[in-house]
N, C-alpha and C. Protein backbone atom coordinates (compact mmCIF):
# COMPACT_ATOMS: atom_id res chain seq x y z
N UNK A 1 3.23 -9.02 -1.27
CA UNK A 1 2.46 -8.90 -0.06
C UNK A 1 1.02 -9.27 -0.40
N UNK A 2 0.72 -10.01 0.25
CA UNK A 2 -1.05 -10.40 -0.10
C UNK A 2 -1.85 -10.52 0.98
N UNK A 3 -2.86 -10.28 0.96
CA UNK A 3 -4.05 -9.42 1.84
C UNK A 3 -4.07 -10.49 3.13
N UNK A 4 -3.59 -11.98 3.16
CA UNK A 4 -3.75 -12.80 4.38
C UNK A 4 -2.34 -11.91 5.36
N UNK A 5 -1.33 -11.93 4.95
CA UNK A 5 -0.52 -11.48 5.49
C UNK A 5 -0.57 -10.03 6.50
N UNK A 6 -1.71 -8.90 5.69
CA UNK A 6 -1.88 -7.84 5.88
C UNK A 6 -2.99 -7.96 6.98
N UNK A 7 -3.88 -8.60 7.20
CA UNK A 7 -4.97 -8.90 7.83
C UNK A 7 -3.97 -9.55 9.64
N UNK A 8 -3.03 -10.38 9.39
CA UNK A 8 -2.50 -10.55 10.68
C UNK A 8 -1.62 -8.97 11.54
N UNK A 9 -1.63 -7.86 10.59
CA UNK A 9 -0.87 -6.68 10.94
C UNK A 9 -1.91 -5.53 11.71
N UNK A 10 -1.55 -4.99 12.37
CA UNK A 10 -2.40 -4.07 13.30
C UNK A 10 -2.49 -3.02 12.72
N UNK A 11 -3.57 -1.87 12.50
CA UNK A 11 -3.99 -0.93 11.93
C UNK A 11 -2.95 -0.19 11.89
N UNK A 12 -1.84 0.31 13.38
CA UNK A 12 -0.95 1.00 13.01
C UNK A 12 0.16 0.67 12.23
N UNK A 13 0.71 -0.63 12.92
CA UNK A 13 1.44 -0.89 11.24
C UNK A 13 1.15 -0.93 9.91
N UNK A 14 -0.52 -1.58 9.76
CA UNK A 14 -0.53 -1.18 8.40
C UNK A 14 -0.59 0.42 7.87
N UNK A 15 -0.75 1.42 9.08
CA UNK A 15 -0.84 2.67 8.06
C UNK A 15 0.42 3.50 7.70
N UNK A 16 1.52 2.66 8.96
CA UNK A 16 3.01 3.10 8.65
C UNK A 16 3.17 2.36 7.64
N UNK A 17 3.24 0.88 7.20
CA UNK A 17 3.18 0.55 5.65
C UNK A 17 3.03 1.34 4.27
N UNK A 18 1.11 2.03 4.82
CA UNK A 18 0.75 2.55 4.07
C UNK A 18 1.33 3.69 3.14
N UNK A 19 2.08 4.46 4.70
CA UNK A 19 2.70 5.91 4.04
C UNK A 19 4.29 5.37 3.52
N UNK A 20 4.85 4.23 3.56
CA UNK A 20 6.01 3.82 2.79
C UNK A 20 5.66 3.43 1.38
N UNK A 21 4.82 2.90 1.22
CA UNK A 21 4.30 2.21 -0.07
C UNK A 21 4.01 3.88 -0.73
N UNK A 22 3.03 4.80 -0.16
CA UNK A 22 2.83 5.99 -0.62
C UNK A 22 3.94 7.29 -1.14
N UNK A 23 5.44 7.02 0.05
CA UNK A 23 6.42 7.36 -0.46
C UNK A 23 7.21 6.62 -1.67
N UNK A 24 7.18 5.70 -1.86
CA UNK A 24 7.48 4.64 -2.52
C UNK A 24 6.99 5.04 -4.38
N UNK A 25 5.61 5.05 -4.35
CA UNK A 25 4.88 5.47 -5.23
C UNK A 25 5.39 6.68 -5.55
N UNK A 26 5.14 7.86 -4.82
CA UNK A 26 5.78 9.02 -5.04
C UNK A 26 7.20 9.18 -6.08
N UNK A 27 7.76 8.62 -5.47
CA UNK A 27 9.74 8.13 -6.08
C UNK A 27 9.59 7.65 -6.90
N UNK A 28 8.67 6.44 -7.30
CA UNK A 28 8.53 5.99 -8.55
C UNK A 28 8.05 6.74 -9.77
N UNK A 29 7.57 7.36 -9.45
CA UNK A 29 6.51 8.37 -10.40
C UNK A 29 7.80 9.77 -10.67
N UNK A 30 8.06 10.22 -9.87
CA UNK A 30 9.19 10.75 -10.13
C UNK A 30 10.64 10.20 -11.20
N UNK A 31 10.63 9.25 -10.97
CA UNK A 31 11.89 8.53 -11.85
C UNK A 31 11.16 8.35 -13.27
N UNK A 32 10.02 7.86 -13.18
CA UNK A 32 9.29 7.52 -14.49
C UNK A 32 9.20 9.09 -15.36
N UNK A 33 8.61 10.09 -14.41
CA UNK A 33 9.24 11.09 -15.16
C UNK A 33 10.43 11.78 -15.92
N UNK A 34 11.21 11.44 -14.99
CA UNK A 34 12.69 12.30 -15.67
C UNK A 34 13.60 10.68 -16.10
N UNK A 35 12.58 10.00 -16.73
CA UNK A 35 12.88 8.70 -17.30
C UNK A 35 14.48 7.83 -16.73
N UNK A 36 14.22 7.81 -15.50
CA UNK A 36 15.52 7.02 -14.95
C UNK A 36 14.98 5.93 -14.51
N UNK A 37 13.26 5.49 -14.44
CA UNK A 37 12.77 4.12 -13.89
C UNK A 37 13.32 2.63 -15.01
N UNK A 38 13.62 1.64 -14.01
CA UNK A 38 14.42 0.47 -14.63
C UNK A 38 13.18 -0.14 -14.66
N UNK A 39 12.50 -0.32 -13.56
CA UNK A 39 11.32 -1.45 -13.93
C UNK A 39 9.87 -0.86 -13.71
N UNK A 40 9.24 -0.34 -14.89
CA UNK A 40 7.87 0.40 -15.00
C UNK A 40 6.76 -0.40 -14.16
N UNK A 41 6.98 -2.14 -13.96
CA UNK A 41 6.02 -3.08 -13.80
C UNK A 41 5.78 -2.44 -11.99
N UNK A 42 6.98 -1.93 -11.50
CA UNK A 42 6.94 -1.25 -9.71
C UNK A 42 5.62 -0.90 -9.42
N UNK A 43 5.94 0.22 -10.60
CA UNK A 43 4.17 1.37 -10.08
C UNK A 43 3.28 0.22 -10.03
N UNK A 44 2.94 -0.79 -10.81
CA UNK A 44 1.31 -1.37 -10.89
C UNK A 44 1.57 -1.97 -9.56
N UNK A 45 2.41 -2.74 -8.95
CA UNK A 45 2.52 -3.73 -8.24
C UNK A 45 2.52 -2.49 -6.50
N UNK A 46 2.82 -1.76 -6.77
CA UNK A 46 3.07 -0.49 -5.36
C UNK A 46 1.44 -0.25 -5.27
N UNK A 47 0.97 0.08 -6.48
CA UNK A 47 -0.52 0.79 -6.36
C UNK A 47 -1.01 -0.42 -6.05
N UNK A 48 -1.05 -1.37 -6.18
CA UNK A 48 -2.01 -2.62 -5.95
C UNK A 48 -1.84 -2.86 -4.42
N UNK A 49 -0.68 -2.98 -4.15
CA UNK A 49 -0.29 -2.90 -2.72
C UNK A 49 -1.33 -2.14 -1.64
N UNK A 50 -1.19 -1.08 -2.30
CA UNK A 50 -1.90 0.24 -1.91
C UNK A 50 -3.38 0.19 -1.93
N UNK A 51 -3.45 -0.02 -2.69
CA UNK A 51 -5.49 -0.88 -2.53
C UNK A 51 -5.52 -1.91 -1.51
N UNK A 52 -4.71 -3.20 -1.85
CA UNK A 52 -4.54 -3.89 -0.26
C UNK A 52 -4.74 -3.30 0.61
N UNK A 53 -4.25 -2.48 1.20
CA UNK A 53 -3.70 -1.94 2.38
C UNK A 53 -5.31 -1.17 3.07
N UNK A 54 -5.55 -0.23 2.37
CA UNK A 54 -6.67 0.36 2.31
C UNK A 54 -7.98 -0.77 2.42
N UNK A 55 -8.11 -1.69 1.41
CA UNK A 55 -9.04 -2.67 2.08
C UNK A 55 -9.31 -3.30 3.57
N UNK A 56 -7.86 -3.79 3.63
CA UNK A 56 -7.81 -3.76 4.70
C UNK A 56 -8.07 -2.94 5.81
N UNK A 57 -7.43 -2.27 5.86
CA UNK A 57 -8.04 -0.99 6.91
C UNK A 57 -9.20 -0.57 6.90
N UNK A 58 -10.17 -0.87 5.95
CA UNK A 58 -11.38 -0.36 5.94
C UNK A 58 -12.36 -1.68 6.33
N UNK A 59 -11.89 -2.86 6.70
CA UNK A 59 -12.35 -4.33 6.83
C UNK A 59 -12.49 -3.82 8.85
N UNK A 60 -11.43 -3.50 8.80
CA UNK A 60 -10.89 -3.43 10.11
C UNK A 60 -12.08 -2.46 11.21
N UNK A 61 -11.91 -1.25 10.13
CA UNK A 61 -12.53 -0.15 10.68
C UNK A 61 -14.40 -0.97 10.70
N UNK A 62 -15.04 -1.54 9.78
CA UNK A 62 -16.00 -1.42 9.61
C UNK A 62 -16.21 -2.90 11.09
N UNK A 63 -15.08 -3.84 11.18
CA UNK A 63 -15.30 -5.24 12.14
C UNK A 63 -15.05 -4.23 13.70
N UNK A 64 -14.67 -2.82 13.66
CA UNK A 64 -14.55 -2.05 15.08
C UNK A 64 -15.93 -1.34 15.17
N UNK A 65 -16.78 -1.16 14.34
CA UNK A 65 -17.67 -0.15 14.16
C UNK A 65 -18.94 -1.94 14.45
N UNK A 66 -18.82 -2.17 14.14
CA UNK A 66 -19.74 -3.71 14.94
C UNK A 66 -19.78 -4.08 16.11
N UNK A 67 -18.74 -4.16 16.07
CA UNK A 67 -18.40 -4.52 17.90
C UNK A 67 -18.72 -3.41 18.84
């Protein structure tokens, strides 16, 4: 997912995104604990996601706070 894609999505979808990617993360972190995760590379690529997302939304918030 990369930030052009995220920028055509509306605040509420991106924050329902947000809290999947956040459950997402959650589960991952969990498996990495009780060592059942297959691919460790998830977490970096979920959290990065997750900064996306948040940029975005904060691009958004600050182009509503202008207008």
């Amino acid at each position: 997912m990369n930030a052009a894609e995220l920028r055509n999505k509306s605040a509420s979808e991106l924050r329902m995104e947000l809290h999947n990617l956040l459950r997402e993360r959650f589960n991952l972190s969990m498996q990495r604990g009780t060592g059942q995760l297959s691919r460790p590379d998830q977490i970096g690529k979920v959290r990065k996601d997750i900064a996306r997302i948040h940029t975005v939304l904060n691009e958004k918030a600050r182009a509503g706070d202008a207008s």
